[in-house]
Protein backbone atom coordinates (compact mmCIF):
# COMPACT_ATOMS: atom_id res chain seq x y z
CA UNK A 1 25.74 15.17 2.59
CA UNK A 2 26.00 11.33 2.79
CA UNK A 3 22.31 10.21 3.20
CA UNK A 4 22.41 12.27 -0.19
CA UNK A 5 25.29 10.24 -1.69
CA UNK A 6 24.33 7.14 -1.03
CA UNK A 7 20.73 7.80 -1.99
CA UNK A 8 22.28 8.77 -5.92
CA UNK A 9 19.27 10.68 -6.22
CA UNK A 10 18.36 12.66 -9.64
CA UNK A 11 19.85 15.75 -11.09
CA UNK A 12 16.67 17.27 -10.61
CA UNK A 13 16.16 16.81 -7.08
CA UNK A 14 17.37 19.80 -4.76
CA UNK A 15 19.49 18.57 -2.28
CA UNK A 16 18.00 19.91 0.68
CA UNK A 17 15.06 19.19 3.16
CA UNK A 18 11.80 20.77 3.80
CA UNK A 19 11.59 20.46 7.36
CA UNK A 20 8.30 21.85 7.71
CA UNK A 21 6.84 19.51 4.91
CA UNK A 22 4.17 16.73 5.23
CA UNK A 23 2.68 14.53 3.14
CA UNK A 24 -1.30 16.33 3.28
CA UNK A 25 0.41 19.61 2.99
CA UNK A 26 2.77 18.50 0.30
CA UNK A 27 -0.20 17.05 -1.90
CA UNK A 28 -2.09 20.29 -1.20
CA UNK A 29 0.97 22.44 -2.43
CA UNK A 30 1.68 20.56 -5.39
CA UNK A 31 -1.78 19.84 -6.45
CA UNK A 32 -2.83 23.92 -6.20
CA UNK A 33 -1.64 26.19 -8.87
CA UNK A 34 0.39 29.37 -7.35
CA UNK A 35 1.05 27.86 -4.01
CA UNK A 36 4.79 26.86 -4.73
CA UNK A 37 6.34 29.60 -5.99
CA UNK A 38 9.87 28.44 -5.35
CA UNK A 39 9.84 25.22 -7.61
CA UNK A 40 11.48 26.54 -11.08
CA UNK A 41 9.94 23.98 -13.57
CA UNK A 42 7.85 20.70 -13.28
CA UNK A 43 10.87 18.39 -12.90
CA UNK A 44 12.24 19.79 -9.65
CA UNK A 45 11.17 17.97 -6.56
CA UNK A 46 12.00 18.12 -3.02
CA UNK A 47 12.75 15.90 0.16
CA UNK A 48 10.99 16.02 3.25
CA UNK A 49 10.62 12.92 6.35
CA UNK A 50 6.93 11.81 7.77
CA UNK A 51 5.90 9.33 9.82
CA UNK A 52 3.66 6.46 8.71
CA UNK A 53 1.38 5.20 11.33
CA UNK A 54 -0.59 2.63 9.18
CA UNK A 55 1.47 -0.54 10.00
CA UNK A 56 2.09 -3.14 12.95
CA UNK A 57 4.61 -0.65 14.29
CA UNK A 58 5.56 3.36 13.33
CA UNK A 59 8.02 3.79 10.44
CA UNK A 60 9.97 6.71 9.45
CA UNK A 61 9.73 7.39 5.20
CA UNK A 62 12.27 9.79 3.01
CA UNK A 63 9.99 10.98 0.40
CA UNK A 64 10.52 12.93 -2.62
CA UNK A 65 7.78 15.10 -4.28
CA UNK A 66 7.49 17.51 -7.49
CA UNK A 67 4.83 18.76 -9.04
CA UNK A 68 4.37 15.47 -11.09
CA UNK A 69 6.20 13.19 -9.26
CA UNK A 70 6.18 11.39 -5.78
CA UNK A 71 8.62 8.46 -4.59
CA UNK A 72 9.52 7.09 -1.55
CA UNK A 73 13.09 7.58 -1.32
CA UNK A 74 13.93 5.35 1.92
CA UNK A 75 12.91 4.28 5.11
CA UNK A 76 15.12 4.65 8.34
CA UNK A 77 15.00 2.64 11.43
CA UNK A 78 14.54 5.38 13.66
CA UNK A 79 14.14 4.25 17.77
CA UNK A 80 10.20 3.09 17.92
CA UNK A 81 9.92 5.52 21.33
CA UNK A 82 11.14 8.27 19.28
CA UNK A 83 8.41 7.79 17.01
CA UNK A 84 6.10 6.91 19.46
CA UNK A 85 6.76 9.87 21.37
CA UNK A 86 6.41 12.40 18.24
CA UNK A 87 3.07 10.95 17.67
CA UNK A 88 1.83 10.78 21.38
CA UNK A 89 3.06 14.91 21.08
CA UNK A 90 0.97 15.21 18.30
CA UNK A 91 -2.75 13.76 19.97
CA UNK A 92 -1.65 10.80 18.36
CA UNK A 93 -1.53 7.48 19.48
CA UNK A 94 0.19 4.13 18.59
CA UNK A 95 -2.68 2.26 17.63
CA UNK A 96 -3.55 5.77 15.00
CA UNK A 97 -4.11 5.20 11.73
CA UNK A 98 -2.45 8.69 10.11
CA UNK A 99 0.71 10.46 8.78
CA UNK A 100 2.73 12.70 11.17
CA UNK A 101 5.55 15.48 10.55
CA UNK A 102 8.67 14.43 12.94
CA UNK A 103 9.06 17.02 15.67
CA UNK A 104 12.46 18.59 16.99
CA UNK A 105 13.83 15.69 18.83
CA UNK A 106 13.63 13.38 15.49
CA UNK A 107 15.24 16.08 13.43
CA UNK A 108 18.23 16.39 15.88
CA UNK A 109 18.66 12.48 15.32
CA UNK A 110 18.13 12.41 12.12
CA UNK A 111 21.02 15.30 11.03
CA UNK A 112 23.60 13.68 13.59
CA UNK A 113 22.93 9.96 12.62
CA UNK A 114 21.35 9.79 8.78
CA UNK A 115 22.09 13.41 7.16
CA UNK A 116 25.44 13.78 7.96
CA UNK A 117 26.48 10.28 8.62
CA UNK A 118 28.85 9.09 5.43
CA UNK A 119 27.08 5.18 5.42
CA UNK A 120 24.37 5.61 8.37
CA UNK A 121 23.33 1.79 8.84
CA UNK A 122 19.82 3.19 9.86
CA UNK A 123 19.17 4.29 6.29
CA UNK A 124 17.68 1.86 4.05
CA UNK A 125 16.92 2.79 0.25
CA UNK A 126 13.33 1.94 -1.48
CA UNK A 127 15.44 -0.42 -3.99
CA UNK A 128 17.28 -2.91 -1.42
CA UNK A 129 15.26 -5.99 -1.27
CA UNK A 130 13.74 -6.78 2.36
CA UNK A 131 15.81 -10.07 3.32
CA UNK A 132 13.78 -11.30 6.22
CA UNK A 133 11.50 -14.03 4.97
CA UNK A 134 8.07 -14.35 5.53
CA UNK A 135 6.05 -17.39 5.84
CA UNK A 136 3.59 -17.42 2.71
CA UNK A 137 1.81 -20.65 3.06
CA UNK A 138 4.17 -23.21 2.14
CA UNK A 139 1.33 -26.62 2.53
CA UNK A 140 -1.48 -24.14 0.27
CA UNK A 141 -2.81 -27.04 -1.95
CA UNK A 142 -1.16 -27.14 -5.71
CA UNK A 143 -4.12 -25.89 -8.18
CA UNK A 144 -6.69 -28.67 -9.20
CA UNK A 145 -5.82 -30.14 -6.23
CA UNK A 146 -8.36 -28.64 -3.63
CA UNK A 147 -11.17 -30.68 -4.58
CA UNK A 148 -13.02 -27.93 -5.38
CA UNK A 149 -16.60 -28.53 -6.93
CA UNK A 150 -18.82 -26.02 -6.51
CA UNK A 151 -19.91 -23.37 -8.93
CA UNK A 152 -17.99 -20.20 -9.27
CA UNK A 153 -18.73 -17.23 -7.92
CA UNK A 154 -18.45 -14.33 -10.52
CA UNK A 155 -17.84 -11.12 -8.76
CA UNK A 156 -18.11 -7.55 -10.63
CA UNK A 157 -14.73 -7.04 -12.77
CA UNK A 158 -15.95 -3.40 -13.59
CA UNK A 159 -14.64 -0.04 -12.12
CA UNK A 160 -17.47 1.68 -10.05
CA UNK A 161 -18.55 4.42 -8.23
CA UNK A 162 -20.14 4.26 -4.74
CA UNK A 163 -21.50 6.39 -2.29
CA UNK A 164 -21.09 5.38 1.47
CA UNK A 165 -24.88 4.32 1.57
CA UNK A 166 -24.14 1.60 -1.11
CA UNK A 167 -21.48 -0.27 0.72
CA UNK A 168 -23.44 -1.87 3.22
CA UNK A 169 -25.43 -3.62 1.03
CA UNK A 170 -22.70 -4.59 -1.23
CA UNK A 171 -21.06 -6.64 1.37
CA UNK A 172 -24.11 -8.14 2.48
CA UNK A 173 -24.85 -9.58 -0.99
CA UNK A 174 -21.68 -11.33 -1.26
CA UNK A 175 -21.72 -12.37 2.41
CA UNK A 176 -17.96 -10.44 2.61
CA UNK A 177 -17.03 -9.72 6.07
CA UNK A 178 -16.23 -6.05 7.32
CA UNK A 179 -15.27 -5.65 11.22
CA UNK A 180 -18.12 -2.79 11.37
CA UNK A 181 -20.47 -2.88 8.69
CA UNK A 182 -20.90 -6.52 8.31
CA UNK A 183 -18.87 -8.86 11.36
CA UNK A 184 -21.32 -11.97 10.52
CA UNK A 185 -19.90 -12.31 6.87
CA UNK A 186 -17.60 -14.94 5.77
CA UNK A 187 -16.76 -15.43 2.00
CA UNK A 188 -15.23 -18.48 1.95
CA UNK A 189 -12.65 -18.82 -1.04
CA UNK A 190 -9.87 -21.39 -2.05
CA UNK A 191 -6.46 -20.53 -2.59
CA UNK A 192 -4.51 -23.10 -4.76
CA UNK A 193 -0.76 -22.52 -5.37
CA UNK A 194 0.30 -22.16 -8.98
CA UNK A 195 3.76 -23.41 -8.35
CA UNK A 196 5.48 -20.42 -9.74
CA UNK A 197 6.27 -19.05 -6.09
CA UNK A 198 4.43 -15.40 -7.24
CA UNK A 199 1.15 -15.93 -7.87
CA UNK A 200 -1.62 -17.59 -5.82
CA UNK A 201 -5.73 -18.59 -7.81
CA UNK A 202 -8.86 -18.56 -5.83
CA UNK A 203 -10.55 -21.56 -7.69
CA UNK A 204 -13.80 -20.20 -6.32
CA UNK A 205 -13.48 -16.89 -8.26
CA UNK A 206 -11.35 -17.87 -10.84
CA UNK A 207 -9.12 -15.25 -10.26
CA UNK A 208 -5.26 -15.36 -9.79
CA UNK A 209 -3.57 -12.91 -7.42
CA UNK A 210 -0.56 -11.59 -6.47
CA UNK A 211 1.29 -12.80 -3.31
CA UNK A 212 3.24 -9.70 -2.93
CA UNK A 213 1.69 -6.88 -4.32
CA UNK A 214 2.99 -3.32 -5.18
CA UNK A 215 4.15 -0.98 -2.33
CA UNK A 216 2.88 2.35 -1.23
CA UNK A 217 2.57 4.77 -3.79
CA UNK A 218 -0.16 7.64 -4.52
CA UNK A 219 -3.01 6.72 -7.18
CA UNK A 220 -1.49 8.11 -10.34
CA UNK A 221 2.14 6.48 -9.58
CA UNK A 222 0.57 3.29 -9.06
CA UNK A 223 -1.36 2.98 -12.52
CA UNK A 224 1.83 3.56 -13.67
CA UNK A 225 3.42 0.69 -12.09
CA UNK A 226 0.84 -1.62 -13.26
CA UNK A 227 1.57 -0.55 -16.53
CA UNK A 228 4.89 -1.50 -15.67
CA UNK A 229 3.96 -4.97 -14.06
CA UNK A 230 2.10 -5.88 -17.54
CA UNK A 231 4.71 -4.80 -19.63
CA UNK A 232 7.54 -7.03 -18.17
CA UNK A 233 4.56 -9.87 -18.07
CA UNK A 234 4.61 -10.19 -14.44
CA UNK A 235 4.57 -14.03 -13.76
CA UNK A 236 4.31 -14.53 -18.09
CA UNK A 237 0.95 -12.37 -18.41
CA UNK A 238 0.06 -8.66 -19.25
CA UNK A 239 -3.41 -8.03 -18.04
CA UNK A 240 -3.19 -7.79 -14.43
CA UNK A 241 -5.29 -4.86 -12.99
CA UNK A 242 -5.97 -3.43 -10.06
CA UNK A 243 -9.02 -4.90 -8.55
CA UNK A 244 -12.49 -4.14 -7.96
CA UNK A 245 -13.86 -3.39 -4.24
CA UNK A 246 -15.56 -6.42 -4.22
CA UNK A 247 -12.87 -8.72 -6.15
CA UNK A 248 -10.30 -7.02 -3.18
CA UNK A 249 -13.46 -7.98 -0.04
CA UNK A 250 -13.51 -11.85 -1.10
CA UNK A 251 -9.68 -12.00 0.41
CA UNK A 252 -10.85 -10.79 3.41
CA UNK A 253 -10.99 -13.02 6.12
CA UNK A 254 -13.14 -13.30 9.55
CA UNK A 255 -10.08 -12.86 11.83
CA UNK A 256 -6.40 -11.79 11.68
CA UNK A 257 -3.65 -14.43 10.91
CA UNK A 258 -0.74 -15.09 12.36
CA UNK A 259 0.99 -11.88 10.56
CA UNK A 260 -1.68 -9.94 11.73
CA UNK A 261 -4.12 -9.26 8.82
CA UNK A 262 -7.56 -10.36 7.87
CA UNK A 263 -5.64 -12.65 5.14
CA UNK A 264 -4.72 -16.61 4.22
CA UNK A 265 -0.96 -16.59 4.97
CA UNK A 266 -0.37 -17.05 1.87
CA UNK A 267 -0.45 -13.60 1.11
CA UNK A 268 2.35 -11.34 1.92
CA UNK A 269 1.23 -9.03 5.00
CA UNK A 270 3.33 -6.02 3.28
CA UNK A 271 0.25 -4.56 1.57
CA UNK A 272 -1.93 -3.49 5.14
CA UNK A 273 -4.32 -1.66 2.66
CA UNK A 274 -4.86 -1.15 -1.34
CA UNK A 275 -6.05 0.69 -4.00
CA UNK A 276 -9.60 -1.16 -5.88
CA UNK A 277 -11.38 -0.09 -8.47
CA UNK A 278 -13.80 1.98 -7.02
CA UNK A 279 -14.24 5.72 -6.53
CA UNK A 280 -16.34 7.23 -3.46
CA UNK A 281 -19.18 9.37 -4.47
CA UNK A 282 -19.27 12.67 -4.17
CA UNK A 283 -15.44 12.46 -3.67
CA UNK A 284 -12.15 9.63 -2.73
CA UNK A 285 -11.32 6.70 -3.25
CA UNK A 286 -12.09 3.19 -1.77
CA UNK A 287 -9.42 0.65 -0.06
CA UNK A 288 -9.58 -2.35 1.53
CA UNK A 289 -7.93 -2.47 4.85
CA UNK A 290 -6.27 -6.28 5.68
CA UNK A 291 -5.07 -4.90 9.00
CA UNK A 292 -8.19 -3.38 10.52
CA UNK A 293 -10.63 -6.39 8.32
CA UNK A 294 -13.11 -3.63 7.10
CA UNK A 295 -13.57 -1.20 3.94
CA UNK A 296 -12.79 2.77 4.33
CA UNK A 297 -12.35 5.65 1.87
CA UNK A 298 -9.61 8.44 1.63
CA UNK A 299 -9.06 11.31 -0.67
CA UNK A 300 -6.32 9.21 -2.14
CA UNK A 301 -3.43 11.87 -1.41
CA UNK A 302 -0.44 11.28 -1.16
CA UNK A 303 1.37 8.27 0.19
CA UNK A 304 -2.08 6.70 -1.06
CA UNK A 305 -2.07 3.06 -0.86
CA UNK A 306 -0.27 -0.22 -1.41
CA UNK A 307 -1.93 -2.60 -4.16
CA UNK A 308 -2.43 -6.31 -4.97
CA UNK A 309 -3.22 -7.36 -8.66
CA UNK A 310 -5.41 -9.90 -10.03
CA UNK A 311 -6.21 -11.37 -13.12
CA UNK A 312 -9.06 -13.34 -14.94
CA UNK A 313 -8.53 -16.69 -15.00
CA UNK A 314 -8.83 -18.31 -18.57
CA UNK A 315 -8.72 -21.54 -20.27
CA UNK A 316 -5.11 -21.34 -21.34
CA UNK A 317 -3.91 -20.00 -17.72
């Protein structure tokens, strides 16, 4: 088939699609012993299409799961009322934040303009680099050059465990603002650009982040990718990290930007939610959400989350 072709996938992924396949049902299958009896060995994965609902607009994903192994494969520009419509059939609506399966109509598209189609121009592979530029604060102050004098704030570096009673609190003793649980905070912190066009440092927190982070992924693939990141020394350093719940809440801002997330501009708008460092108790895991401008939890399944690194910063950096 040509989406397959020009895809070049792996040796060890079937060439077919699971029609019926979504991304809750896929993490359940894969993630409980017995229920897959058709997968031969740990290396062979499988393709199935969902809709991601998390963004400005609907998107339609490719992705490709195994029993140890989970990749978005591409996205394709399917028509937004198509979309729309499958998640309107669904209960859905466009302003939901969730996953959907595509219905009939989207599968009759898809085989007669992506599946079959020798170079469908409404396929786009995960490795092509976006092209449309997006405005990432171009006047941001060089670092040192802020004016900056008052005394750092030191937030928790440490991974943690919370329970939903705890968060509150936590974001009223930092003053962080959260759309629901705390819409009279404002953590006030100042970006300086390091002049390397990657990285951005909050001179209040001493800490240097990412402008683009790393994209949607589930939890385990994306400590591997920031193994990755520090091994090719991402921007000359290894010890970037994910970070911690309230390291991720000082970027929050008291109202969306012109890109439409609680963020300074200088931040790529790419990464709607991430990952932190912070499990929920008694089960989950804890993200930030720039889009809606509060916290949430999630089981973490499968796509998971998007991420944005930081480091410490230190004398020599």
């Amino acid at each position: 088939m040509g989406m397959f072709n020009k895809l070049k996938l792996s040796d060890s992924t079937g060439v077919r699609i699971e029609w019926e396949m979504t991304p809750d049902l896929a993490f359940c299958t894969f993630t409980a012993k017995g229920l897959r009896e058709e997968l031969a060995n740990t290396s062979e994965r499988l393709c199935y299409f969902f809709i991601d609902n998390w963004g400005d607009e609907p998107r339609l994903y490719l992705m490709e799961r195994g029993v140890r192994h989970v990749n978005i494969l591409a996205e394709i520009k399917a028509p937004q009322k198509m979309l729309v419509n499958c998640i309107v059939s669904q209960g859905g609506t466009p302003s939901s934040r969730d996953n959907y399966p595509i219905d009939n109509a989207l599968k009759d598209w898809l085989l007669a303009e992506v599946i079959q189609a020798e170079d469908s121009p409404f396929l786009i592979p995960a490795n092509e680099e976006r092209v449309a530029r997006e405005d990432m604060g171009e006047n941001l102050p060089r670092l040192g050059e802020n004016g900056f004098s008052d005394t750092r704030v030191i937030l928790p570096a440490e991974n943690s465990s919370l329970d939903d009673d705890q968060i509150g609190p936590l974001l009223a003793q930092w003053n962080f603002y959260d759309a629901k649980l705390n819409p009279q905070g404002a953590f006030h912190n100042v970006p300086a650009d390091t002049g390397d066009g990657l990285t951005v440092v909050d001179e209040r927190t001493a800490l240097m982040w990412q402008r683009i982070g790393l994209d949607l992924c589930s939890i385990r693939t994306m400590k591997q990718r920031i193994e990755q990141v520090n091994t090719e020394s991402f921007a000359g350093y290894h010890d970037w990290r994910m970070p911690t719940l309230e390291e991720a809440m000082s970027l929050m801002e008291t109202s969306p930007n012109a890109k439409g997330v609680y963020l300074h501009p200088c931040f790529s708008k790419e990464q709607p939610f991430i990952f932190v460092a912070a499990r929920r108790t008694p089960t989950g895991y804890w993200f930030v959400d720039y889009k809606q401008g509060k916290v949430y939890w999630s089981s973490g399944t499968v796509p998971g989350g998007f991420c944005r690194l930081c480091r410490n910063l230190t004398a020599d950096s």
